[in-house]
Protein backbone atom coordinates (compact mmCIF):
# COMPACT_ATOMS: atom_id res chain seq x y z
CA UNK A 1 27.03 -6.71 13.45
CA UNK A 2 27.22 -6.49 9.83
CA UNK A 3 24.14 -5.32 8.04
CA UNK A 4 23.29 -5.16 4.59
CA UNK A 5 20.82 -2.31 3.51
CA UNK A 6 18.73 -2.58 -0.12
CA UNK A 7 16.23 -0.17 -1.22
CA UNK A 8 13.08 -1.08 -2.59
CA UNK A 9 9.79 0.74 -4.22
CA UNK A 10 7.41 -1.25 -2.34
CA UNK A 11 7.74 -3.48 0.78
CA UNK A 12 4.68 -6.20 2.11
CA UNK A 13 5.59 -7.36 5.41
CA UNK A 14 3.51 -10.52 6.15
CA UNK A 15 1.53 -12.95 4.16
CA UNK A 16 -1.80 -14.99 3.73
CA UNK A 17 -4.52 -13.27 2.00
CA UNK A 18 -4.16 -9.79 2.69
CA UNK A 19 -0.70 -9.79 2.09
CA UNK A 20 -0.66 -12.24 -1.13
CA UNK A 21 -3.68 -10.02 -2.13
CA UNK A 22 -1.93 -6.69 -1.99
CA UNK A 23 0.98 -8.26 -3.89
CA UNK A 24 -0.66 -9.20 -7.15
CA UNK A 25 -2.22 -5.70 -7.18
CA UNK A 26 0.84 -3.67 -6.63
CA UNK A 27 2.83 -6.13 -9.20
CA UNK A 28 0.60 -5.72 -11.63
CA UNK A 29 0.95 -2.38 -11.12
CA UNK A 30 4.35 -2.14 -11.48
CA UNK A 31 5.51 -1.82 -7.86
CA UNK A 32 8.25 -4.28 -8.06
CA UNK A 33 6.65 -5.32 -4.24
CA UNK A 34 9.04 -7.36 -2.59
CA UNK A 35 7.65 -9.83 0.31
CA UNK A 36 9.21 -11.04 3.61
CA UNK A 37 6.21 -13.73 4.14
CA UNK A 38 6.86 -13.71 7.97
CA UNK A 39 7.13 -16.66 10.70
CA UNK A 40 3.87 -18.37 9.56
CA UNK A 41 3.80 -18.21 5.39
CA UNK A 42 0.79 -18.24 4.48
CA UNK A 43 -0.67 -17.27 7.39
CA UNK A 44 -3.47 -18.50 9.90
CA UNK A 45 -4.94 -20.17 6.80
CA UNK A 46 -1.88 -22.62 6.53
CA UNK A 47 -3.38 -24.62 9.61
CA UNK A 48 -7.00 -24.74 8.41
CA UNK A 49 -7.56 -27.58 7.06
CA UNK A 50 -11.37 -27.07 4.69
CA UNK A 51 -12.04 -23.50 3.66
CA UNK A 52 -15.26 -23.86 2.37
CA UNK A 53 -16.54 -19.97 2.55
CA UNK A 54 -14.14 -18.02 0.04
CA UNK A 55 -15.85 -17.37 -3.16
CA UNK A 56 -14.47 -19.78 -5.88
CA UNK A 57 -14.05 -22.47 -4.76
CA UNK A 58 -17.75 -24.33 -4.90
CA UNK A 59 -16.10 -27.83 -3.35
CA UNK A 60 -13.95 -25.93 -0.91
CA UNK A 61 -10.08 -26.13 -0.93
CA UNK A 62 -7.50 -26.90 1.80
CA UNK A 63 -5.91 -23.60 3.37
CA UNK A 64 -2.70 -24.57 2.55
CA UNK A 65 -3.48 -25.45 -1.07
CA UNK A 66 -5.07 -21.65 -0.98
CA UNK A 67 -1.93 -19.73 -0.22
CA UNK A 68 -0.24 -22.21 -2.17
CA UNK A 69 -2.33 -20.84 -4.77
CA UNK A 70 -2.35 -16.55 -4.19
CA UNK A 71 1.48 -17.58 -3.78
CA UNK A 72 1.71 -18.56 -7.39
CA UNK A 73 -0.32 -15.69 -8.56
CA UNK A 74 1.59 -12.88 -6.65
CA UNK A 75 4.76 -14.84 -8.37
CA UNK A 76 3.41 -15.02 -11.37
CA UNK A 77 3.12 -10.82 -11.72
CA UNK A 78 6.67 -10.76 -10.84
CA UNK A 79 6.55 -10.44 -6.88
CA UNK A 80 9.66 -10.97 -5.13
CA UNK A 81 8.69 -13.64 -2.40
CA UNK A 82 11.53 -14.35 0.26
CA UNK A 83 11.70 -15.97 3.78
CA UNK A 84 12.64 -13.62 6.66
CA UNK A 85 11.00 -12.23 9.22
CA UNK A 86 10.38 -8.17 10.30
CA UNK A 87 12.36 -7.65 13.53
CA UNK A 88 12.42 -3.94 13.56
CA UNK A 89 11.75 -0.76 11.95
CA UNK A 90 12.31 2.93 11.83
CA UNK A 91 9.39 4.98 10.10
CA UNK A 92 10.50 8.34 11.60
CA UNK A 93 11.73 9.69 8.12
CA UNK A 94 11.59 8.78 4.05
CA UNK A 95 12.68 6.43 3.00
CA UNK A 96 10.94 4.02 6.09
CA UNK A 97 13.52 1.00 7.22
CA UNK A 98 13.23 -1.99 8.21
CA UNK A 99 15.09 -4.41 9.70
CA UNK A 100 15.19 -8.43 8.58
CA UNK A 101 16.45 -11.24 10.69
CA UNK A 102 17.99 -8.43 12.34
CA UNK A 103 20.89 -8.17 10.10
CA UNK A 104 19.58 -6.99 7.07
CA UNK A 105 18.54 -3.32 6.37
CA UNK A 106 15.24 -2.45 3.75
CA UNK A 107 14.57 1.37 3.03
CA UNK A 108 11.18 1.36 1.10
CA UNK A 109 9.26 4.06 -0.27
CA UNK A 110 6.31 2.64 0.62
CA UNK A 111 5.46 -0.02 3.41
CA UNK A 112 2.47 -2.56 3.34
CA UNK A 113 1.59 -4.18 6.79
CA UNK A 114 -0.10 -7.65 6.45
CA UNK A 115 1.45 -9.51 9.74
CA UNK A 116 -1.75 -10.57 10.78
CA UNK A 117 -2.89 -11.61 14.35
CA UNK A 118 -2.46 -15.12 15.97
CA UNK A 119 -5.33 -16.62 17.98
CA UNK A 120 -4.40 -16.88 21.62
CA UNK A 121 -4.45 -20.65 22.64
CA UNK A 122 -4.97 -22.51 25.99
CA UNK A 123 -1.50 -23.79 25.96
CA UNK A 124 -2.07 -27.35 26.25
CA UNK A 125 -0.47 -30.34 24.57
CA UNK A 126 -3.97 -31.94 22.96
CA UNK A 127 -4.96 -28.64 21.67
CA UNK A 128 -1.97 -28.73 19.44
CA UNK A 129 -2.19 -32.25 18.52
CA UNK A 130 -5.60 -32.00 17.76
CA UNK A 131 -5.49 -28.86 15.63
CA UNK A 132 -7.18 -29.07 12.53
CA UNK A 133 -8.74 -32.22 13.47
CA UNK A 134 -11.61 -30.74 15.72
CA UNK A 135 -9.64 -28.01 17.71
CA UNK A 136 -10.13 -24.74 15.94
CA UNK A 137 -10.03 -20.99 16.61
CA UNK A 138 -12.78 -19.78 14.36
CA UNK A 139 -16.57 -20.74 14.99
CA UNK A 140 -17.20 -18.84 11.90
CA UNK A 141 -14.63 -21.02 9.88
CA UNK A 142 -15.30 -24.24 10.52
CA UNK A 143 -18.64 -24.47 12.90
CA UNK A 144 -20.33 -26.16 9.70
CA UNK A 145 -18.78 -29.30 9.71
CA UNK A 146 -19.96 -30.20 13.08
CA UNK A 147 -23.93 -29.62 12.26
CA UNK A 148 -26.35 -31.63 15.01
CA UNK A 149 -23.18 -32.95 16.98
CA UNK A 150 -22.01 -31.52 20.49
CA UNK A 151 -19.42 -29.43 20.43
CA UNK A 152 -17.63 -26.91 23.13
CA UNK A 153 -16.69 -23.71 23.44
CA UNK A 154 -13.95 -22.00 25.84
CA UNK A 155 -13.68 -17.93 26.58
CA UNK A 156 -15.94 -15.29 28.41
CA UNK A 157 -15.92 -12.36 26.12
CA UNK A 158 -18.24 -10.66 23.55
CA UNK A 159 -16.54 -13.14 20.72
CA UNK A 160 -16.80 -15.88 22.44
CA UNK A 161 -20.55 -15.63 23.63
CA UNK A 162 -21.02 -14.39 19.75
CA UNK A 163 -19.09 -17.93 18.45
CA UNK A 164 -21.24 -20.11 20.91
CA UNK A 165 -24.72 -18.33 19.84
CA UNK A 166 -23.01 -19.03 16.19
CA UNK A 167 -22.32 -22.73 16.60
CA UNK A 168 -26.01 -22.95 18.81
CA UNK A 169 -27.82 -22.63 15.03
CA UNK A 170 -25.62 -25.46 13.68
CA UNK A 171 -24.84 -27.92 16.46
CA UNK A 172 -26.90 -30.06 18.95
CA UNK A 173 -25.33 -29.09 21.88
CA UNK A 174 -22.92 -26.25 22.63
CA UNK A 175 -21.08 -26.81 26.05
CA UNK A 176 -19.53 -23.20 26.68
CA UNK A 177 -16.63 -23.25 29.68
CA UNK A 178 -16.34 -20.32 31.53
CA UNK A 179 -13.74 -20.11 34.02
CA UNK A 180 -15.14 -17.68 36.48
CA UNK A 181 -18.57 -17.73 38.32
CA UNK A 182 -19.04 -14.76 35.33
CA UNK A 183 -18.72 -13.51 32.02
CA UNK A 184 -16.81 -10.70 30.65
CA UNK A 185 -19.33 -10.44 27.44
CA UNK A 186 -21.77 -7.26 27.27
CA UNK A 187 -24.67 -7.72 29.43
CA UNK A 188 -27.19 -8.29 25.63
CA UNK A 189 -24.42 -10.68 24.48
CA UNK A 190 -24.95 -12.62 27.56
CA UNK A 191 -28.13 -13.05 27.90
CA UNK A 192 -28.09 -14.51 24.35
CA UNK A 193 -25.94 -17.07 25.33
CA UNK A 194 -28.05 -18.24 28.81
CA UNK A 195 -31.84 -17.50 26.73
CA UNK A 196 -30.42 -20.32 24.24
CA UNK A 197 -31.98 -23.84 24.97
CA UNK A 198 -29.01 -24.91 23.13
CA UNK A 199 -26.16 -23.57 24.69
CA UNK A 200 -25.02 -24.83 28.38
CA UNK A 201 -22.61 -22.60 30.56
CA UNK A 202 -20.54 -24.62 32.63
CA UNK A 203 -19.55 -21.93 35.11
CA UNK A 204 -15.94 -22.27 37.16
CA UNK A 205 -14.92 -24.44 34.58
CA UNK A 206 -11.57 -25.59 33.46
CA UNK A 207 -10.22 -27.31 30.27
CA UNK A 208 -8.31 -30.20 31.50
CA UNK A 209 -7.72 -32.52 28.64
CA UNK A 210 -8.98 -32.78 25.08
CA UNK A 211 -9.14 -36.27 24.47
CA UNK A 212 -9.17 -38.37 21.01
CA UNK A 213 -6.44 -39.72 18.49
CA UNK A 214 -7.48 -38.49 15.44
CA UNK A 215 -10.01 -36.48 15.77
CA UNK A 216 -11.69 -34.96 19.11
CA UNK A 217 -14.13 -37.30 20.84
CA UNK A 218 -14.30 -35.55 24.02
CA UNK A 219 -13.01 -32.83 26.43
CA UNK A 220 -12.26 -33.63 30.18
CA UNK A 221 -13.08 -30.44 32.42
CA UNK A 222 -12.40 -29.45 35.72
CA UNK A 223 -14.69 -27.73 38.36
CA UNK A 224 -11.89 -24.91 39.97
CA UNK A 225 -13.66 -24.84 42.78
CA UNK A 226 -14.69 -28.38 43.85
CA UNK A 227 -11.77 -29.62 41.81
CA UNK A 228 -14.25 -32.33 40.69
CA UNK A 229 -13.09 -33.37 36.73
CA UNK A 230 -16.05 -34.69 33.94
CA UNK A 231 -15.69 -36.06 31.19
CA UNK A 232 -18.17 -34.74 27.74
CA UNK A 233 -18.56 -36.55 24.58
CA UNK A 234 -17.99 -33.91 21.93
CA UNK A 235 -17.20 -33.56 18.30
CA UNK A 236 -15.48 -29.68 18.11
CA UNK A 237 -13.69 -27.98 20.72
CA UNK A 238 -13.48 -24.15 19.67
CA UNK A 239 -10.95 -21.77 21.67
CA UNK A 240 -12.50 -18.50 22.06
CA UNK A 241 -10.17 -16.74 24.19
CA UNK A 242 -9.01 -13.40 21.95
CA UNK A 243 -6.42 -12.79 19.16
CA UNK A 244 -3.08 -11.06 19.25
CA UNK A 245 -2.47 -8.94 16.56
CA UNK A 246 1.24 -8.93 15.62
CA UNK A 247 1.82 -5.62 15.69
CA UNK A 248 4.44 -4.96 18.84
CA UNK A 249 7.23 -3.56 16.48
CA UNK A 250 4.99 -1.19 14.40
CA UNK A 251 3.31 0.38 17.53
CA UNK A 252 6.26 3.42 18.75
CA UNK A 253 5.41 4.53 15.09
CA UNK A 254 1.91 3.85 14.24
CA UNK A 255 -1.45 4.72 15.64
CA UNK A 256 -2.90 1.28 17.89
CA UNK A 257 -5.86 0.24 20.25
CA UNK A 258 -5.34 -1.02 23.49
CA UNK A 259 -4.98 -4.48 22.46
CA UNK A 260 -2.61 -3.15 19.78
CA UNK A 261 -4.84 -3.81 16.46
CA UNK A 262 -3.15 -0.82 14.04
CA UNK A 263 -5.51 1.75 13.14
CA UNK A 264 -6.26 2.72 9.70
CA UNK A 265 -7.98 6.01 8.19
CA UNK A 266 -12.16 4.59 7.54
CA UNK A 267 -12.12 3.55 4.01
CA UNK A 268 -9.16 2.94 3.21
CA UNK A 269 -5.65 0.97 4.23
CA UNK A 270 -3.81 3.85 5.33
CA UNK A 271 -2.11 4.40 9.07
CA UNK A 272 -1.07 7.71 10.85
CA UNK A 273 2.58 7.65 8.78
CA UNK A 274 2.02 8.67 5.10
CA UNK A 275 3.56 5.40 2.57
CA UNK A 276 2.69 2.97 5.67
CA UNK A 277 -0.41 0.75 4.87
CA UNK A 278 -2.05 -1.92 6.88
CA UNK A 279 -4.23 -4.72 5.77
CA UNK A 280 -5.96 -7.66 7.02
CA UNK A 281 -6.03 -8.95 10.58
CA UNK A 282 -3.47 -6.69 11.95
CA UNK A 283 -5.93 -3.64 11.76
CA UNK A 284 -9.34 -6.09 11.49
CA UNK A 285 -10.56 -7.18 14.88
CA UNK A 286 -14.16 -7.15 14.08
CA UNK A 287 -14.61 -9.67 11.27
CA UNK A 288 -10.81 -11.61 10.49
CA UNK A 289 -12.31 -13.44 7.31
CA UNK A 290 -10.30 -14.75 4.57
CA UNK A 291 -11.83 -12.65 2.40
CA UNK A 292 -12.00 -9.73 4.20
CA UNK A 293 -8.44 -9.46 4.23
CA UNK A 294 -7.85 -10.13 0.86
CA UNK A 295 -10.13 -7.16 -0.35
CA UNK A 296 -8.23 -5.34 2.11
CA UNK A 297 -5.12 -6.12 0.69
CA UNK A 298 -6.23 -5.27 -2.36
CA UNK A 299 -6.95 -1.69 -0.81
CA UNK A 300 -3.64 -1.26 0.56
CA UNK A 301 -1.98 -1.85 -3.04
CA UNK A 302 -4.32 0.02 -4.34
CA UNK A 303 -3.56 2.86 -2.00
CA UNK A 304 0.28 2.38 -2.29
CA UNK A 305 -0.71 2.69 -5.88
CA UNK A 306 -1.56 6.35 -5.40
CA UNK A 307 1.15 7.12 -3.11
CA UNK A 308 4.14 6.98 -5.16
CA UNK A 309 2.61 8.07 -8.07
CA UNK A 310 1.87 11.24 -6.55
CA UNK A 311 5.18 11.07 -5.00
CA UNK A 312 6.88 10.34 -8.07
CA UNK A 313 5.26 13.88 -9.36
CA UNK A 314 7.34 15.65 -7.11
C-alpha cells in the first residue's frame, strides 16, 4: 500500500459546528488548520431541516444552509477544507498521525477532534423516508413545530423520559413506546413521565410502521406480547433511543466513558494526550446543542492556540 504522509500545524478531524467553529478561530489565528470534514459534512445538522434556536438567525435557517454558511466562513480565513475521512491514528509520540482513507499519512502538531456522535435509529425503512419530515432525533430541536398536536416518543432511558416530559409542555398528546413492561430511566425521571396527564406509556410496545407520504400522519405499533398491532394518528415521531459518539479510533489513545464519549479536562477542550483537543458531541453527552458545540469549538482553537505557541517557545 502506498501512502503519502504531509505534515501540518493544525489538524480538525470532523465537521458541523464544533468543528467549522474551531476552524475560523484557529485560521484567524494563523494555524493554517486543515479539515478532513468526515462521512457526514456538515454534520447531524445537514439532515435538520428548521433550526430555529441558534442565535442569529430571528426567522430560523435550514441546517444545511447553516454549515453551508460556517463552511464559507472557515474558508474565508483561509481553512483548508477537504473530503476524506479519519480511519486511523497513532498519538503515542509528537508529531500525532493520522491516517486518511487509509492511504494517506497526516503528522500534526496539534489535533482537534470534532467527529461528533450519530443518533442511534430504529432501523426501519419509514424512519428514513420520513426523516426531516416528522421523524427526528432531537425533542429539544424540533419539538416546537408540533405545539397542541399528538406526537410519539420511542426509548426507555433518562433522555428519553427527559424528551417526552419536554414535548408534554408543547404537544397535546405524547404517546411514549416502551418496549419492556419497564423503564431504564432513574426512578425521579420516571415518575415524571407517568405523574404527566399528558404523556401515555404504552408499555411492551413495538414500532411497527411509521406511516405517511410526506409528512408523518401516524405510527402503527405492536403489542410484543399479545402481538396485537394499533394504529395512532400522530404528527412527530421522535427516536429516543441513545447516541453513538464516533469516537472508536481515538479510544486506545484517549481517555473515554463507557459508552465511549472522549473525556476532556473541566473547562476546557483538552483530552489526556497534550496537542489532542476534543469538541462538540464527541465529548458532550449531556446537552448536544448546535451551539454548544460551536462555543466548544471555539475552545478547542482557542486551546490549540496556546499549545503551539508555547511549544513554539521551546
Amino acid at each position: 500500500m502506498n501512502t503519502t504522509t504531509e505534515h501540518v500545524h493544525c489538524l480538525i478531524i470532523g465537521s458541523g459546528p464544533a468543528g467549522y467553529t474551531a476552524a475560523i478561530y484557529a485560521a484567524r489565528a494563523n494555524l493554517k488548520p486543515v479539515m478532513y470534514q468526515g462521512l457526514q459534512p456538515g454534520g447531524q445538522l445537514t439532515i435538520t431541516n428548521d433550526v430555529e434556536n441558534f442565535p442569529g438567525y430571528p426567522d430560523g435557517v435550514m441546517g444545511p444552509e447553516m454549515m453551508e454558511d460556517l463552511k464559507k466562513q472557515a474558508e474565508r480565513f483561509g481553512t483548508d477544507i477537504r473530503y476524506g475521512l479519519a480511519t486511523a491514528v497513532d498519538f503515542s509520540g509528537h508529531p500525532h498521525r493520522i491516517t486518511i482513507d487509509e492511504n494517506k499519512e497526516i503528522t500534526a502538531d496539534a489535533v482537534i477532534i470534532a467527529t461528533g456522535a450519530s443518533a442511534k435509529w430504529l432501523g426501519i425503512e419509514s424512519e428514513a423516508r420520513l426523516n426531516g419530515m416528522g421523524v427526528s432525533a432531537c425533542a429539544v430541536c424540533d419539538g416546537f413545530f408540533y405545539r397542541g398536536q399528538d406526537v410519539a416518543i420511542v426509548g426507555a432511558g433518562d433522555t428519553a423520559a427527559e424528551e417526552a416530559t419536554y414535548l408534554a409542555n408543547l404537544c397535546n398528546k405524547v404517546y411514549m413506546l416502551v418496549r419492556k413492561g419497564e423503564m431504564r430511566a432513574s426512578k425521579i425521571m420516571q415518575k415524571r413521565v407517568v405523574d404527566n396527564p399528558k404523556i401515555e406509556v404504552l408499555w411492551n410496545t413495538a414500532t411497527d410502521e411509521i406511516l405517511g407520504q410526506d409528512g408523518v400522519e401516524a405510527v402503527r405499533v405492536k403489542n410484543i406480547l399479545t402481538h396485537e398491532t394499533r394504529e395512532i394518528p400522530i404528527k412527530g415521531f421522535f427516536v429516543a433511543i441513545g447516541h453513538e459518539p464516533n469516537s472508536k479510533i481515538f479510544q486506545p489513545y484517549l481517555h473515554h466513558d463507557e459508552q465511549g464519549y472522549l473525556k476532556t479536562i473541566p473547562g476546557s477542550a483538552k483530552t489526556n494526550v497534550d496537542g489532542v483537543f476534543a469538541c462538540g458531541d464527541v465529548q458532550d453527552y449531556t446537552y448536544r446543542q448546535a451551539v454548544t458545540a460551536a462555543g466548544s469549538g471555539c475552545m478547542a482553537a482557542l486551546d490549540a492556540e496556546r499549545y503551539l505557541a508555547a511549544l513554539g517557545d521551546h
